[in-house]
C-alpha atoms as a PDB file:
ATOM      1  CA  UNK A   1     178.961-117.457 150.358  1.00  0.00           C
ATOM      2  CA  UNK A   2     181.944-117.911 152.921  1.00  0.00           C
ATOM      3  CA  UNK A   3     183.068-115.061 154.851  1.00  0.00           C
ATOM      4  CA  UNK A   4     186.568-114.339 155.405  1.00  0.00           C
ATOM      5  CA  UNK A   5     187.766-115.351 158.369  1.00  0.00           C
ATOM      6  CA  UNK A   6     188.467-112.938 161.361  1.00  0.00           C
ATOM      7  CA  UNK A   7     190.115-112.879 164.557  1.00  0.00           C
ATOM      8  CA  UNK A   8     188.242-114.268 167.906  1.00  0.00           C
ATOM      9  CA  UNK A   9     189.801-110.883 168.856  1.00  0.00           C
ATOM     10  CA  UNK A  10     188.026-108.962 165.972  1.00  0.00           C
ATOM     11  CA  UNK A  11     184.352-110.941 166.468  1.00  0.00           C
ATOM     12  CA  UNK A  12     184.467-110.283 170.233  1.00  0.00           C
ATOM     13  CA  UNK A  13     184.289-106.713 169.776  1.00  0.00           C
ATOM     14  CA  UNK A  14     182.476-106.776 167.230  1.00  0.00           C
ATOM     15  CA  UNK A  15     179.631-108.891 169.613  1.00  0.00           C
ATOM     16  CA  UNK A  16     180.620-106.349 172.267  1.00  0.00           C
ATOM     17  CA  UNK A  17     179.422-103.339 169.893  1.00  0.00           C
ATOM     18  CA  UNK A  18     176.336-105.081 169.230  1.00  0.00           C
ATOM     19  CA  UNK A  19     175.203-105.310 172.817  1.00  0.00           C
ATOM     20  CA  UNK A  20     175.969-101.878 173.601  1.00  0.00           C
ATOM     21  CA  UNK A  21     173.932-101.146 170.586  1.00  0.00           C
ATOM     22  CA  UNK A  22     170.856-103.168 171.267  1.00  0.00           C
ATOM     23  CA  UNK A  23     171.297-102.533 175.304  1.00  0.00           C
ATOM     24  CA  UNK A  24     171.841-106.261 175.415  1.00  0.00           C
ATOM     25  CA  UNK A  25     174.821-105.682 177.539  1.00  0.00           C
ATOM     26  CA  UNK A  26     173.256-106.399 180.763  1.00  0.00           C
ATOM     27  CA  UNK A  27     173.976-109.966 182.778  1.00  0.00           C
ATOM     28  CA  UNK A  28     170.976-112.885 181.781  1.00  0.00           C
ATOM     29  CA  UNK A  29     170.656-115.937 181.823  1.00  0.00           C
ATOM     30  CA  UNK A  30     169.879-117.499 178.180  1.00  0.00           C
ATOM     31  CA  UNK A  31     168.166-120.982 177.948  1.00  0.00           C
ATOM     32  CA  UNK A  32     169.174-122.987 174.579  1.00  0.00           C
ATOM     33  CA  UNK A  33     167.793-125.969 173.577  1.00  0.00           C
ATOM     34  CA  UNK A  34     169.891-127.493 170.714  1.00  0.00           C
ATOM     35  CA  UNK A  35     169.517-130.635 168.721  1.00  0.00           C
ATOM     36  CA  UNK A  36     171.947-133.093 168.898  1.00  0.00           C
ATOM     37  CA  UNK A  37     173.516-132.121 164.867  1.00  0.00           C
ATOM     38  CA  UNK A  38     174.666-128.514 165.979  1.00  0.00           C
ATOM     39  CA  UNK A  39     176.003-130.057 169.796  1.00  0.00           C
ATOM     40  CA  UNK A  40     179.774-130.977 169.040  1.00  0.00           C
ATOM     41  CA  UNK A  41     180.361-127.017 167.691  1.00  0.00           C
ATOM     42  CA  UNK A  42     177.672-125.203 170.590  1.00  0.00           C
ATOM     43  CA  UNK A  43     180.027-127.363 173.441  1.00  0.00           C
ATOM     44  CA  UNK A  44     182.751-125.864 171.605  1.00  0.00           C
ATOM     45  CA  UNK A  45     181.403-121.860 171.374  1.00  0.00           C
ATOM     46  CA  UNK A  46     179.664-121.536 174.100  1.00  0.00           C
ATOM     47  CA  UNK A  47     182.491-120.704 176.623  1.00  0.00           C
ATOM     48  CA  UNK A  48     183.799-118.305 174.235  1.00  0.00           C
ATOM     49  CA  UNK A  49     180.390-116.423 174.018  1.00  0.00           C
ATOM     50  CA  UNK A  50     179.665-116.696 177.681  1.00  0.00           C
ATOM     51  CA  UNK A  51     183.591-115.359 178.387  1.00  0.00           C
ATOM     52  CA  UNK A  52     182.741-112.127 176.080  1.00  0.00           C
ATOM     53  CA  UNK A  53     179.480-111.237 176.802  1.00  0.00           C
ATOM     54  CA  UNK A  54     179.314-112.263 180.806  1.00  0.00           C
ATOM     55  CA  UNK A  55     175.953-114.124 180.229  1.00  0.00           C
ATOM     56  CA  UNK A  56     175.480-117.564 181.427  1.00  0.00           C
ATOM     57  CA  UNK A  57     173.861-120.292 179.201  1.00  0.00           C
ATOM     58  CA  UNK A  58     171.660-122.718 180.113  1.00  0.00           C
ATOM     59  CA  UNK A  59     171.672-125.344 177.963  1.00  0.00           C
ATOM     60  CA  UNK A  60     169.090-128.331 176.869  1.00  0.00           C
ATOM     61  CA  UNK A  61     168.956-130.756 174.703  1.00  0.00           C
ATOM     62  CA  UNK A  62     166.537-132.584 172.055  1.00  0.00           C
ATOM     63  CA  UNK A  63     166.088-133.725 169.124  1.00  0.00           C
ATOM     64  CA  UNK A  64     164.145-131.424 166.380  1.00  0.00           C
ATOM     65  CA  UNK A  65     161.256-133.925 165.543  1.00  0.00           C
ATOM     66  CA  UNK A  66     159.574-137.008 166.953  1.00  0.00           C
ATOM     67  CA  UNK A  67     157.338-137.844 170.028  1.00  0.00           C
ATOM     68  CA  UNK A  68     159.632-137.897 172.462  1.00  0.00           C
ATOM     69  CA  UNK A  69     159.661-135.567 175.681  1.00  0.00           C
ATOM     70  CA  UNK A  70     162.814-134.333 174.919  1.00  0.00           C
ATOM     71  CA  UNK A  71     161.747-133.312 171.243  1.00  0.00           C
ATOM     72  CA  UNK A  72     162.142-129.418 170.731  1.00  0.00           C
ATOM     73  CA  UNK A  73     158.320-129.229 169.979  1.00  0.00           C
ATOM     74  CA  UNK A  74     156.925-131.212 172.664  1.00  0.00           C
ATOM     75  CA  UNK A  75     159.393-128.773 174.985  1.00  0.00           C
ATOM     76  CA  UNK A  76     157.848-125.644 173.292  1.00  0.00           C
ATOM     77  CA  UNK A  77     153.846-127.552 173.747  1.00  0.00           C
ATOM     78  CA  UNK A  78     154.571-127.452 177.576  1.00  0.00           C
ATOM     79  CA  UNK A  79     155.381-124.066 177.725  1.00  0.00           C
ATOM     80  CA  UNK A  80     158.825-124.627 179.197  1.00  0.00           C
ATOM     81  CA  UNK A  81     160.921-121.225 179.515  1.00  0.00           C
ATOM     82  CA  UNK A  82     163.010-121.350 176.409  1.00  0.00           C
ATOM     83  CA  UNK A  83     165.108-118.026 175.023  1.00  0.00           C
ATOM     84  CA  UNK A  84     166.785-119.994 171.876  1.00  0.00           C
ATOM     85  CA  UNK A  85     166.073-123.116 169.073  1.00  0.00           C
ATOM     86  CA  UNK A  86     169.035-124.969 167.347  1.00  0.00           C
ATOM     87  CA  UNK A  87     167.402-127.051 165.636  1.00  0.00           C
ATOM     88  CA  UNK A  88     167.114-128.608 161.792  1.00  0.00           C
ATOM     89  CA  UNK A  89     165.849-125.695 159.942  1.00  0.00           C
ATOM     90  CA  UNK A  90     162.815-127.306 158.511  1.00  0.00           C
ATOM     91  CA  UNK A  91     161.073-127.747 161.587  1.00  0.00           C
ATOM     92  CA  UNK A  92     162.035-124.565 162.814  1.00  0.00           C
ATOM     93  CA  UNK A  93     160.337-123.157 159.769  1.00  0.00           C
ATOM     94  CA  UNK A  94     157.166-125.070 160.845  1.00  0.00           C
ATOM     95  CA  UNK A  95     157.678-123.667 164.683  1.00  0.00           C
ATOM     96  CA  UNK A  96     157.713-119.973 162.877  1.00  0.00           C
ATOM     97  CA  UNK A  97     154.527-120.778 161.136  1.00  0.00           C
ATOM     98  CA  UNK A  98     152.944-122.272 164.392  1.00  0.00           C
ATOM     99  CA  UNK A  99     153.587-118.854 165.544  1.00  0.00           C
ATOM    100  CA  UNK A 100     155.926-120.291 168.317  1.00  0.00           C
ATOM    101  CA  UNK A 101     159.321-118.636 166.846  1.00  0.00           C
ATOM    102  CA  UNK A 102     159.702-115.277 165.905  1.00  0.00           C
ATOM    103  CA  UNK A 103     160.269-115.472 162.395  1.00  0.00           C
ATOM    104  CA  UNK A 104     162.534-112.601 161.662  1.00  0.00           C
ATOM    105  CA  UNK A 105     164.748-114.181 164.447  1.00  0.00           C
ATOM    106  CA  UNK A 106     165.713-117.394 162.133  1.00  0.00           C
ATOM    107  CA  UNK A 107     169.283-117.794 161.271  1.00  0.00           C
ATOM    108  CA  UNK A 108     170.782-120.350 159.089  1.00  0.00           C
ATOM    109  CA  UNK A 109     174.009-121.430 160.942  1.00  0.00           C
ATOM    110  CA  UNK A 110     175.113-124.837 158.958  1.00  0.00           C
ATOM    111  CA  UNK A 111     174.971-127.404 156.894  1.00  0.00           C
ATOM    112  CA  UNK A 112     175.794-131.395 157.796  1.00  0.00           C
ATOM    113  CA  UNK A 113     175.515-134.489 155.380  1.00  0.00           C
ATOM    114  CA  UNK A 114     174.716-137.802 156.512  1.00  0.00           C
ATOM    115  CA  UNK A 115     177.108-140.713 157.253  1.00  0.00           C
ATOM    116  CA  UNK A 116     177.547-144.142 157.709  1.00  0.00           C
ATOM    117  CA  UNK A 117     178.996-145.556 161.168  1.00  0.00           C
ATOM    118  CA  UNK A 118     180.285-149.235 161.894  1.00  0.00           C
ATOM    119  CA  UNK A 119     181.393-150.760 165.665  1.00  0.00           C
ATOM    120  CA  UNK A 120     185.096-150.012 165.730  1.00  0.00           C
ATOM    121  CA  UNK A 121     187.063-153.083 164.810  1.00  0.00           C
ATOM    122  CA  UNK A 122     184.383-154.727 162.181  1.00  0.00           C
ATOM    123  CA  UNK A 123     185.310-154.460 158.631  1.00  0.00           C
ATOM    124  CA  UNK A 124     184.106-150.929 156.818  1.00  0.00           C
ATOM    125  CA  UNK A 125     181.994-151.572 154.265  1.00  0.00           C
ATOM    126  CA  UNK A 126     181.627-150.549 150.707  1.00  0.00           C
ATOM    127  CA  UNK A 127     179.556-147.689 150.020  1.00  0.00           C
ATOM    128  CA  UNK A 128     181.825-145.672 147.474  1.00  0.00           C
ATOM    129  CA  UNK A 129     178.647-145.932 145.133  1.00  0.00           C
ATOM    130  CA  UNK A 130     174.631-146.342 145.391  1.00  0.00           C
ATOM    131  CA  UNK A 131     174.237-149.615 143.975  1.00  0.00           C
ATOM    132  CA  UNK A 132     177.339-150.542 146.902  1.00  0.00           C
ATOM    133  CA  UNK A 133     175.406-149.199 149.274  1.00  0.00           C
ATOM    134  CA  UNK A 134     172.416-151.222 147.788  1.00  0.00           C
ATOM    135  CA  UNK A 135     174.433-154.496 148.641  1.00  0.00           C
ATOM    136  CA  UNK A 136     175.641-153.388 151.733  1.00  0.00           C
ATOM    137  CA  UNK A 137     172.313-153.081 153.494  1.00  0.00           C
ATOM    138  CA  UNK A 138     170.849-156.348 151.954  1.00  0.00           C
ATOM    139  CA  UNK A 139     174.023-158.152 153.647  1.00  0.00           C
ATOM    140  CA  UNK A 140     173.810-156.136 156.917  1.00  0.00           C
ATOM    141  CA  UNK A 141     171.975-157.904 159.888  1.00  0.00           C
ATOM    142  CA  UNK A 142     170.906-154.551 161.525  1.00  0.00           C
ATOM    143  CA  UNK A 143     170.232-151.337 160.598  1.00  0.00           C
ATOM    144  CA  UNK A 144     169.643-147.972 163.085  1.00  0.00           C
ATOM    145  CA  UNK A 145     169.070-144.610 161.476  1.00  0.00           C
ATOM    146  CA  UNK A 146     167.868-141.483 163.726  1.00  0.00           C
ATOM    147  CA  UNK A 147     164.140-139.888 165.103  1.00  0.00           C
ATOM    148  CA  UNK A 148     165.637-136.677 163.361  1.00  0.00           C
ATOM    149  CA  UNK A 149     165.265-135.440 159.621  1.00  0.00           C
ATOM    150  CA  UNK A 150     168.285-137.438 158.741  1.00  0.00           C
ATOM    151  CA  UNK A 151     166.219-140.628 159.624  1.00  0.00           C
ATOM    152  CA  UNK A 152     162.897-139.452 158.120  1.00  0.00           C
ATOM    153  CA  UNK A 153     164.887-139.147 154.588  1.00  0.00           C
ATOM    154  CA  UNK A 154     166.634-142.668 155.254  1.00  0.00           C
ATOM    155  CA  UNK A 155     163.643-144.873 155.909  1.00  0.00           C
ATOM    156  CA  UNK A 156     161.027-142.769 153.647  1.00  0.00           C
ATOM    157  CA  UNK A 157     163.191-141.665 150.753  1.00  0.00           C
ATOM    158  CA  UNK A 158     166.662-143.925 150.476  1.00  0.00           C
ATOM    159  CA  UNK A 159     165.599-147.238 151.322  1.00  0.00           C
ATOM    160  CA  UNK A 160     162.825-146.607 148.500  1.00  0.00           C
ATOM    161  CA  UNK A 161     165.351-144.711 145.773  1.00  0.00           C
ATOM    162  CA  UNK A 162     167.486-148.140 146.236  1.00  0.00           C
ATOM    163  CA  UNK A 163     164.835-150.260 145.834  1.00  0.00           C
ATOM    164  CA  UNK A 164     164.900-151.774 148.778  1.00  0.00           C
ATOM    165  CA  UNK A 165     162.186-150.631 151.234  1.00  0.00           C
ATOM    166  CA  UNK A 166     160.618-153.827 151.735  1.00  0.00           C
ATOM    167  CA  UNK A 167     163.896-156.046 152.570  1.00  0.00           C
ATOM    168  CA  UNK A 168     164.799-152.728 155.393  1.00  0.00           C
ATOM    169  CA  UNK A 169     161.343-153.141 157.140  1.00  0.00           C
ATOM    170  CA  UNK A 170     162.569-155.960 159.032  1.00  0.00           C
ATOM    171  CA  UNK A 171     165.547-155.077 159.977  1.00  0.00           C
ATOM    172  CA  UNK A 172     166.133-151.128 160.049  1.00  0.00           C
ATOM    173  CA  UNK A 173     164.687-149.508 163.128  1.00  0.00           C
ATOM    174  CA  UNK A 174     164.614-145.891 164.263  1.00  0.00           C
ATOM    175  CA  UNK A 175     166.561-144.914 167.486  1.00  0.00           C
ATOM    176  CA  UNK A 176     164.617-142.129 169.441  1.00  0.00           C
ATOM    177  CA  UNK A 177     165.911-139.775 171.753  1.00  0.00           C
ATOM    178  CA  UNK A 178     169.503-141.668 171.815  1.00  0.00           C
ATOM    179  CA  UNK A 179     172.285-141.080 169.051  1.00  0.00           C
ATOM    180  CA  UNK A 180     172.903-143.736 166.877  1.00  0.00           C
ATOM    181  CA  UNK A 181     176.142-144.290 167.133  1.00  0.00           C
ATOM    182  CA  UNK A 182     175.790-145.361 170.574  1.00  0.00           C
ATOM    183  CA  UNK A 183     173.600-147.948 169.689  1.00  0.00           C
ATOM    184  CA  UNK A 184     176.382-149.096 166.806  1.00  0.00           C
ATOM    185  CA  UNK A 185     178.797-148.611 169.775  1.00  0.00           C
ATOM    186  CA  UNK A 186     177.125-151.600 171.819  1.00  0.00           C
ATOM    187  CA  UNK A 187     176.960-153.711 168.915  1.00  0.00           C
ATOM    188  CA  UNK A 188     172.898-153.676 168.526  1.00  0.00           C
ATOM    189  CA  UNK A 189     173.017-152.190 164.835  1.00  0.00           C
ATOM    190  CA  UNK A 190     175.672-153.085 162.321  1.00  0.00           C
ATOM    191  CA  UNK A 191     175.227-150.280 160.240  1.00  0.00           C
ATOM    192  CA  UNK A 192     173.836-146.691 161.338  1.00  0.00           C
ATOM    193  CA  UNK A 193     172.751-143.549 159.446  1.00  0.00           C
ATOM    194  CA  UNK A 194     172.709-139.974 161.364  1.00  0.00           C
ATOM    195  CA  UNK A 195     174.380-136.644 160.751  1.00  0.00           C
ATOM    196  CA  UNK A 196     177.880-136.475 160.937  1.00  0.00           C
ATOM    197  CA  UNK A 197     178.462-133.826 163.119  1.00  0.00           C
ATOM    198  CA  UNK A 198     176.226-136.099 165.856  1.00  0.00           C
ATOM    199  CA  UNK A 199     178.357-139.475 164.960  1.00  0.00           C
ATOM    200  CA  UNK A 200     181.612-137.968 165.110  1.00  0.00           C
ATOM    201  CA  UNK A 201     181.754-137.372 169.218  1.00  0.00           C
ATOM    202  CA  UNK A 202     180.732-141.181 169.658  1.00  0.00           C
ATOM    203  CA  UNK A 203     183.350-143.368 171.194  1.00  0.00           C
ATOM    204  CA  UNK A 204     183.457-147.636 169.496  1.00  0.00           C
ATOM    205  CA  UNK A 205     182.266-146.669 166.160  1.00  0.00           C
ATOM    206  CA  UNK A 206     183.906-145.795 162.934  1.00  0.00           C
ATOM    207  CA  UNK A 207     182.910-143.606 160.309  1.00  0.00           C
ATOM    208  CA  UNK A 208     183.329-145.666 157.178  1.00  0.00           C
ATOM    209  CA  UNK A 209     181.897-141.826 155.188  1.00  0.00           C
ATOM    210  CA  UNK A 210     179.253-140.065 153.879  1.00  0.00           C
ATOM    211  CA  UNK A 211     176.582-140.956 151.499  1.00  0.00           C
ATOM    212  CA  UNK A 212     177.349-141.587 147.812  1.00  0.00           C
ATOM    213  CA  UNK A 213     176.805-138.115 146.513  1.00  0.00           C
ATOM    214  CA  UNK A 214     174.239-139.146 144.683  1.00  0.00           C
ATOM    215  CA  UNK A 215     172.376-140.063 147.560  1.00  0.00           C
ATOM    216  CA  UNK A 216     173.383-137.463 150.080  1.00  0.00           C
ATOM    217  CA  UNK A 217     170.948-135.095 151.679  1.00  0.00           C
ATOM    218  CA  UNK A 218     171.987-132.095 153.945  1.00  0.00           C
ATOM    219  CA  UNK A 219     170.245-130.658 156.551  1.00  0.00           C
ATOM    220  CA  UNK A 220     170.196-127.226 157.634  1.00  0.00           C
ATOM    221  CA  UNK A 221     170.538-125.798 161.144  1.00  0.00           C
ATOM    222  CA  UNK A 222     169.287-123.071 161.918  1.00  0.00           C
ATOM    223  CA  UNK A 223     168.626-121.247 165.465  1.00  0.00           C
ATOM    224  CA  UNK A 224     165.858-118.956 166.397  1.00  0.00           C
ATOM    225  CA  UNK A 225     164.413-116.824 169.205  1.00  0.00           C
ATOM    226  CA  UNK A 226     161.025-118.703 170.935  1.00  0.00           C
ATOM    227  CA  UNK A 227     158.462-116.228 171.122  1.00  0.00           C
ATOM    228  CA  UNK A 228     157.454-115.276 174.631  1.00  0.00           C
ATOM    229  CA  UNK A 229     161.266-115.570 175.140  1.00  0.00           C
ATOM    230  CA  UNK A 230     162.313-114.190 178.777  1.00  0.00           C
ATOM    231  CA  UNK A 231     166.012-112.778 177.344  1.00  0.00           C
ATOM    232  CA  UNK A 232     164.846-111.997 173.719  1.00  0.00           C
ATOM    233  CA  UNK A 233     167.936-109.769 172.734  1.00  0.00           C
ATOM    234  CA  UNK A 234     170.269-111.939 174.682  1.00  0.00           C
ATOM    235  CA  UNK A 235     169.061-114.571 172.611  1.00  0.00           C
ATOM    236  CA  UNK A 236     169.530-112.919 169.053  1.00  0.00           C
ATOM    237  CA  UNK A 237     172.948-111.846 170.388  1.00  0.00           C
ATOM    238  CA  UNK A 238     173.922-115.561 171.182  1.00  0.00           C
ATOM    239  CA  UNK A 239     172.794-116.120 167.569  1.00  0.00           C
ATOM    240  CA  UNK A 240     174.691-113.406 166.200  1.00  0.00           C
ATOM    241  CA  UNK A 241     177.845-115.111 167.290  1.00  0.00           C
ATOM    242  CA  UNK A 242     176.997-118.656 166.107  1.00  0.00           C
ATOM    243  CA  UNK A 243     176.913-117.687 162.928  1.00  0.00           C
ATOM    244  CA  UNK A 244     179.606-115.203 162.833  1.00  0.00           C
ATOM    245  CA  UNK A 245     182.937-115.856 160.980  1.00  0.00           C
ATOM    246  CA  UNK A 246     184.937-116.868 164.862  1.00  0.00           C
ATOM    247  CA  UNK A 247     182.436-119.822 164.985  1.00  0.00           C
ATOM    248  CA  UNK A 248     182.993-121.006 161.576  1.00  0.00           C
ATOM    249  CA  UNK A 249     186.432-123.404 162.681  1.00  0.00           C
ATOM    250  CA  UNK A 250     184.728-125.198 165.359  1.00  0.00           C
ATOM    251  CA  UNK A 251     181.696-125.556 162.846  1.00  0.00           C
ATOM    252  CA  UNK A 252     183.881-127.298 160.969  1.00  0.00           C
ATOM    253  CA  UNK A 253     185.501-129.119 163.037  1.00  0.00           C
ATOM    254  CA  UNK A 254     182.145-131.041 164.174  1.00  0.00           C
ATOM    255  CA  UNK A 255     181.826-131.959 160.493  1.00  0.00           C
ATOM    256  CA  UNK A 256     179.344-129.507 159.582  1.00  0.00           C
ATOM    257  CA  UNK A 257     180.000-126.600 156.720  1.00  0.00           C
ATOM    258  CA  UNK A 258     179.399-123.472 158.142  1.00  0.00           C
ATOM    259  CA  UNK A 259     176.712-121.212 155.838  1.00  0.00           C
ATOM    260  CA  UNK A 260     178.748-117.799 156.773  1.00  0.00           C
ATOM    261  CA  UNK A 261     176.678-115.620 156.042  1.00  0.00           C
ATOM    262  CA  UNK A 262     173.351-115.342 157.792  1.00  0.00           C
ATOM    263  CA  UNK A 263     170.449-116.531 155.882  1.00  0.00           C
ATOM    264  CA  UNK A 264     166.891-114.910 157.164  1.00  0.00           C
ATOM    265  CA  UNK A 265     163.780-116.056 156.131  1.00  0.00           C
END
């Protein structure tokens, strides 16, 4: 369910109350590592939070799956000081049952579909429809899809609902720890799959659209305070305003779908 929407005005003091309240009100530092789906809207909000609540965010960045360094779990494995997850909400769910996110701290913030990107100036393909899609990706040369959940459901579920998992193996690869659209960018992928919200900031690419809706999978985000955290209430109050009705516009803007209302689990 959407909330109405409210003044920055209105949410600021609202925030304000809830620091006073929870004797969060004090200067801290908060460290945030955030996936690269919920980045374009967290640029956007966090001079707003850090201009009403005087706290200063550090900010990290990493993908919510995968091997790589940089991968919110690996981060969490080396014990680096973290205060607050934005990450897919799957894996966060696992990180609560690892015992390595306090589970009454999750918040659902959004939602964000996957799209389709080609290098600016080549023709947009046709993908109004699955079995357009289908073609599509048998013509393309190259194909680049994410590390992230996005790519996991591309390459283990798509590829095989199309019929078409064998013909990708040679030619669709998975881009870690770099957004895809930078790789489409350079002209080493003709087609790439990745959230939208994580395409649209990329500069030489297009966004021909979404998935067919028959085909299209969201993923959640959803934020959370890492257990152990150094600025625990700082955290949840950083959360509070992400998904609060003053952060739903820029959530939108990032081509995500705000959830409104937060979801706990």
């Amino acid at each position: 369910m959407r909330l109405k929407p409210i003044s920055r005005r209105t949410a600021g003091l609202g925030l304000a109350a809830f620091l006073l309240f929870t004797g969060a009100g004090r200067l801290a530092e908060i460290r945030v590592v955030s996936s690269g789906g919920f980045a374009a809207a967290y640029r956007e909000l966090a001079p707003e939070f850090e201009r009403i609540t005087g706290y200063t965010l550090i900010t990290g960045w990493g993908p919510s799956m995968g091997e790589t360094p940089q991968a919110v779990p690996a981060r969490l494995r080396r014990g680096e000081p973290i205060d607050v997850v934005i990450m897919v909400g799957d894996a966060l769910g696992n990180l609560i049952k690892q015992g390595k996110v306090v589970a009454d701290s999750r918040v659902d913030l959004a939602r964000s579909g996957i799209g389709i990107a080609v290098r600016a100036g080549t023709p947009k393909p046709d993908i109004s429809s699955a079995e357009a899609l289908k073609r599509t990706l048998l013509a393309a040369k190259s194909i680049a899809y994410s590390d992230s959940a996005s790519g996991v459901y591309v390459s283990t579920e798509m590829f095989k609902r199309l019929g078409i998992a064998d013909q990708m193996a040679s030619k669709a690869r998975m881009i870690p720890a770099e957004p895809v659209g930078q790789v489409v960018a350079r002209g080493e992928a003709a087609v790439g799959f990745q959230q939208i919200s994580e395409l649209r900031p990329i500069s030489g690419i297009e966004i021909v659209g979404p998935l067919p809706p028959e085909l299209q999978k969201y993923t959640i985000f959803s934020a959370g305070v890492v257990t152990g955290a150094r600025e625990p209430e700082a955290g949840r109050a950083l959360i509070k305003f992400l998904a609060s009705p003053a952060a739903a516009a820029a959530i939108e803007r990032s081509g995500m779908e705000p959830i409104g209302e937060p979801n706990r689990h």
